[in-house]
C-alpha atoms as a PDB file:
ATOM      1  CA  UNK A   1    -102.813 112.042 -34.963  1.00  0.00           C
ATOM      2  CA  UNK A   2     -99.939 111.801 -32.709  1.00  0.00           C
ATOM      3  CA  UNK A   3     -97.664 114.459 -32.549  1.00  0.00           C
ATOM      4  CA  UNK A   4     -93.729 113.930 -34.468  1.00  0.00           C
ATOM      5  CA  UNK A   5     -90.344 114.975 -32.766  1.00  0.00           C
ATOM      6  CA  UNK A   6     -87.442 115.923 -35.032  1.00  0.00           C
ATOM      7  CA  UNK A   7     -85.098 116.369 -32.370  1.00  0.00           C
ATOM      8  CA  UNK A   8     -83.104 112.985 -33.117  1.00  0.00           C
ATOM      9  CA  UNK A   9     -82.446 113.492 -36.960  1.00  0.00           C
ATOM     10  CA  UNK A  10     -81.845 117.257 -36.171  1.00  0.00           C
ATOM     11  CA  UNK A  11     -79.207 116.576 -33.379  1.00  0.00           C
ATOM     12  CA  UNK A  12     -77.631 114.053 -36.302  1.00  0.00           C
ATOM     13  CA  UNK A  13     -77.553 116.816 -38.819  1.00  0.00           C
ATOM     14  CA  UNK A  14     -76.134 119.540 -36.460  1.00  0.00           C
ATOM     15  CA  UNK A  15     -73.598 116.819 -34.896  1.00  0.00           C
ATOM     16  CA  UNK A  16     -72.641 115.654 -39.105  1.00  0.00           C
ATOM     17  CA  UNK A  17     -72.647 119.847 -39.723  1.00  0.00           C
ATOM     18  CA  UNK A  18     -70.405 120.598 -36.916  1.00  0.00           C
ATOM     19  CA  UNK A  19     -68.126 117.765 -37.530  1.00  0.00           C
ATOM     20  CA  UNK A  20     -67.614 119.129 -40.896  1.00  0.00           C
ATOM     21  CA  UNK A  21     -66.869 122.554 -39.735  1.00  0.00           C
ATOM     22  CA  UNK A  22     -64.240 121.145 -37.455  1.00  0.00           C
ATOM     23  CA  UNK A  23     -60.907 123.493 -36.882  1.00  0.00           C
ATOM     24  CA  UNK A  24     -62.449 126.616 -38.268  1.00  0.00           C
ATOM     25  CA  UNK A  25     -62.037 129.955 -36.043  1.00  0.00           C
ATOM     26  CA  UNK A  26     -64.155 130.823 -33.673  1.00  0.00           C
ATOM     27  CA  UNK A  27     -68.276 131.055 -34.551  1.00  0.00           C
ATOM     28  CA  UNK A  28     -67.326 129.524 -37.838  1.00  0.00           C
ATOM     29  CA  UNK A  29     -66.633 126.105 -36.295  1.00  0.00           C
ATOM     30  CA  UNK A  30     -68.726 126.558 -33.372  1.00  0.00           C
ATOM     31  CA  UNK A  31     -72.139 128.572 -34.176  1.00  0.00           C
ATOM     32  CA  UNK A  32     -75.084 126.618 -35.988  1.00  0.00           C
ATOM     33  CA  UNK A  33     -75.633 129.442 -38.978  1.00  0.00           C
ATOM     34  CA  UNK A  34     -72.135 130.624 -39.381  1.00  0.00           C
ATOM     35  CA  UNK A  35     -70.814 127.091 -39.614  1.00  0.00           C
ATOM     36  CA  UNK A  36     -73.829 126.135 -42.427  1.00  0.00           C
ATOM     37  CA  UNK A  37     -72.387 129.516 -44.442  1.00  0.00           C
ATOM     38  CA  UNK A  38     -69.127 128.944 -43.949  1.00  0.00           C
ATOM     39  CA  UNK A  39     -69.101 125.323 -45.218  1.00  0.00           C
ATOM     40  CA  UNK A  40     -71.072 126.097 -48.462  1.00  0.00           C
ATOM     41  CA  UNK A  41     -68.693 128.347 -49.060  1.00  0.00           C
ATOM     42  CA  UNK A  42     -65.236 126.343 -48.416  1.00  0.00           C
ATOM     43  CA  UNK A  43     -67.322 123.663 -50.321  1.00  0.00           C
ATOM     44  CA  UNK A  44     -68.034 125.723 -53.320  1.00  0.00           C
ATOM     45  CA  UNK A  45     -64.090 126.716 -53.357  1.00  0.00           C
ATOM     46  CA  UNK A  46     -62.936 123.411 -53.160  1.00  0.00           C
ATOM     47  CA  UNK A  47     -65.130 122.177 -56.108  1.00  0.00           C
ATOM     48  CA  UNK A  48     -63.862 125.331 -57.880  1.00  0.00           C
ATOM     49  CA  UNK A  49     -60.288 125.073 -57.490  1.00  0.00           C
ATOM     50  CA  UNK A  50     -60.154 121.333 -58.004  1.00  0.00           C
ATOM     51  CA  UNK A  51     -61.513 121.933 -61.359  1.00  0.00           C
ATOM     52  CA  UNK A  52     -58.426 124.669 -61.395  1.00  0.00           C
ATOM     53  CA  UNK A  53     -55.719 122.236 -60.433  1.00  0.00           C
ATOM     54  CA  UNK A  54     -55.846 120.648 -64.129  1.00  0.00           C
ATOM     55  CA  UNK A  55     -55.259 123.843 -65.653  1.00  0.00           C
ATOM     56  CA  UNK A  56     -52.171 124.389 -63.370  1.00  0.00           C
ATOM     57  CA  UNK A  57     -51.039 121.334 -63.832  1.00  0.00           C
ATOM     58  CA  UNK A  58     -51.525 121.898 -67.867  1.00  0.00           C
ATOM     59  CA  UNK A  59     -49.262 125.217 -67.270  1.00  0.00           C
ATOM     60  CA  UNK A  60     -46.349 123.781 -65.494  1.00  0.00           C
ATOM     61  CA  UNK A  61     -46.038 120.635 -67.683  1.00  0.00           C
ATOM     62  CA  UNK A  62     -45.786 123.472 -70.759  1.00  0.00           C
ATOM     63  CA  UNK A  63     -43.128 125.304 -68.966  1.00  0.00           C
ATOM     64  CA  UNK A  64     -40.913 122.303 -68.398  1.00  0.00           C
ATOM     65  CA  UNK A  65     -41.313 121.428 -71.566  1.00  0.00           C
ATOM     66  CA  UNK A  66     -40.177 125.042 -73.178  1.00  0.00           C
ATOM     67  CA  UNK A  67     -37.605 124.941 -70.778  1.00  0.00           C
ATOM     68  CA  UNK A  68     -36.371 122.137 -72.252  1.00  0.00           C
ATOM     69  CA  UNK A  69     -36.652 122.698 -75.842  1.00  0.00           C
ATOM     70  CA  UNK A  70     -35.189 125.812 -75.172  1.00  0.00           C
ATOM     71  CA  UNK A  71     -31.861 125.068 -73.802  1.00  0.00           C
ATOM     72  CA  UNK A  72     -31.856 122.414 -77.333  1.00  0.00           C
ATOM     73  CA  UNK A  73     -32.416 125.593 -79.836  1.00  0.00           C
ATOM     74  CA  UNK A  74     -36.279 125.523 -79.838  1.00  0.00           C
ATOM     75  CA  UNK A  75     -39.304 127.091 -78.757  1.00  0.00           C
ATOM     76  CA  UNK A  76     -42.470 125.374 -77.644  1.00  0.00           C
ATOM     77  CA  UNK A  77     -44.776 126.412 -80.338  1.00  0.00           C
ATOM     78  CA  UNK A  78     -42.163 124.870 -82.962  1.00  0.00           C
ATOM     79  CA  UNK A  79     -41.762 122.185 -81.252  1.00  0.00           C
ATOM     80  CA  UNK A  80     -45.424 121.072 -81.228  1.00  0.00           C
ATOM     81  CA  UNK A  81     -45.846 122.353 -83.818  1.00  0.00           C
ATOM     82  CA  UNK A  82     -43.189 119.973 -85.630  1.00  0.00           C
ATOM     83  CA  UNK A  83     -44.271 117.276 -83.528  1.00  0.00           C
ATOM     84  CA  UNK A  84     -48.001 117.487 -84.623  1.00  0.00           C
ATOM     85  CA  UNK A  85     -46.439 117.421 -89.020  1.00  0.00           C
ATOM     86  CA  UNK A  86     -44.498 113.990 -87.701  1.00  0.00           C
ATOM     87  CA  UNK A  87     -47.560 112.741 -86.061  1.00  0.00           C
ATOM     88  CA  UNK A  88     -46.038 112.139 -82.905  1.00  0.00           C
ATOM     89  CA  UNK A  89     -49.226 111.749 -80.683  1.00  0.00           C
ATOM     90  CA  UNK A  90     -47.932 112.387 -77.121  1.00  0.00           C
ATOM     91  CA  UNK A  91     -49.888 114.667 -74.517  1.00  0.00           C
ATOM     92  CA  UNK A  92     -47.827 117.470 -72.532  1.00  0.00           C
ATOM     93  CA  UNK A  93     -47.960 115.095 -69.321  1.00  0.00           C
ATOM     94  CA  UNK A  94     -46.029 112.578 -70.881  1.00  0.00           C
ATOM     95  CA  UNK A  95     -43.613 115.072 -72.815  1.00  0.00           C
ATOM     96  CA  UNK A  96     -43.027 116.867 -69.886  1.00  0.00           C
ATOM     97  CA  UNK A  97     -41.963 113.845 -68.124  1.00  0.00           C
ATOM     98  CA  UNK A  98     -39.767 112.600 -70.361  1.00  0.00           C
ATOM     99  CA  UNK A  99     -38.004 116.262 -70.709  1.00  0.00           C
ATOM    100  CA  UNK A 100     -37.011 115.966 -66.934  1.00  0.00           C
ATOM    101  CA  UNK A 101     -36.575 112.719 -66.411  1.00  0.00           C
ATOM    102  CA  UNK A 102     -35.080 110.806 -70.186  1.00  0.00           C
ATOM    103  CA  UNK A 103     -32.972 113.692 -71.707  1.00  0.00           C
ATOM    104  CA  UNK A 104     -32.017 111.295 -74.432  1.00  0.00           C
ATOM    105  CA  UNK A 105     -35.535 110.226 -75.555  1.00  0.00           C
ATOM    106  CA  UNK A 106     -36.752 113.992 -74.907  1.00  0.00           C
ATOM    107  CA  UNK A 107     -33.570 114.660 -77.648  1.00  0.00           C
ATOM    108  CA  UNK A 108     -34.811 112.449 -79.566  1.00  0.00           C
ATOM    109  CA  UNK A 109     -38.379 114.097 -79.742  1.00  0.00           C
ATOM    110  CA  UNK A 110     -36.455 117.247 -80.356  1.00  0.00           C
ATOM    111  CA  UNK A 111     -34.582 115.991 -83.605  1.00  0.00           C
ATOM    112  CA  UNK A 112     -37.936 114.938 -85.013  1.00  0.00           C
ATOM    113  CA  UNK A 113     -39.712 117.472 -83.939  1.00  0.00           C
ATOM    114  CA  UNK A 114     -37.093 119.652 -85.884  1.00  0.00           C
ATOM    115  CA  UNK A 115     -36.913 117.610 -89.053  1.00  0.00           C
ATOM    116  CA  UNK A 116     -40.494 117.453 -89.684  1.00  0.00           C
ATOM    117  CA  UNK A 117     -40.054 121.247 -88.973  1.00  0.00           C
ATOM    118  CA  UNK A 118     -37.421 121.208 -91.849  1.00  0.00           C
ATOM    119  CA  UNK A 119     -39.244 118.734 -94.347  1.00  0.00           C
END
């Protein structure tokens, strides 16, 4: 049985490793082990605070949205709250939205919010 050479596929792998690793510091970027621990790592971060990002986006939207109510004589829990008794079935993207960029409609929201609160 003739003998088998890996030295093209490894050279690919290395080369698609390195590329990868491209711009870190020193042995990081450069050295065949470092770089494959290094990227597993930044990998495993990225994954991780990707998933993240939606819960920081979930954050800020509520704090725009308090400050809002706020300056109209409300808190955010009462607000929801009131909005969830008049079945108003809008998610915290959209409400925050409309609280910075429709003050009218987001007055609106309030008022209803505040007589379902009421009723």
């Amino acid at each position: 049985m003739p003998r088998v050479r890996n030295s093209v596929a490894k050279l690919r792998k290395k080369r698609r490793l390195l590329h990868r690793v491209k711009g870190f510091r020193g042995g990081r970027g450069k050295l065949l082990r470092t770089a494959k621990e290094t990227r597993i790592r930044a990998e495993v971060f990225a994954t991780k605070h990707r998933r993240k990002k939606k819960g920081d986006m979930r954050g800020l939207w509520i704090v725009r949205i308090n400050a809002a109510c706020r300056s109209r004589g409300l808190n955010y829990s009462q607000f929801m709250l009131g909005l969830k008794r008049a079945k108003v079935e809008l998610n915290r993207k959209m409400l925050a939205d409309l609280a910075l960029r429709d003050s009218s409609g987001f007055d609106n929201l309030v008022s209803t919010s505040k007589s379902a609160l009421s009723a």
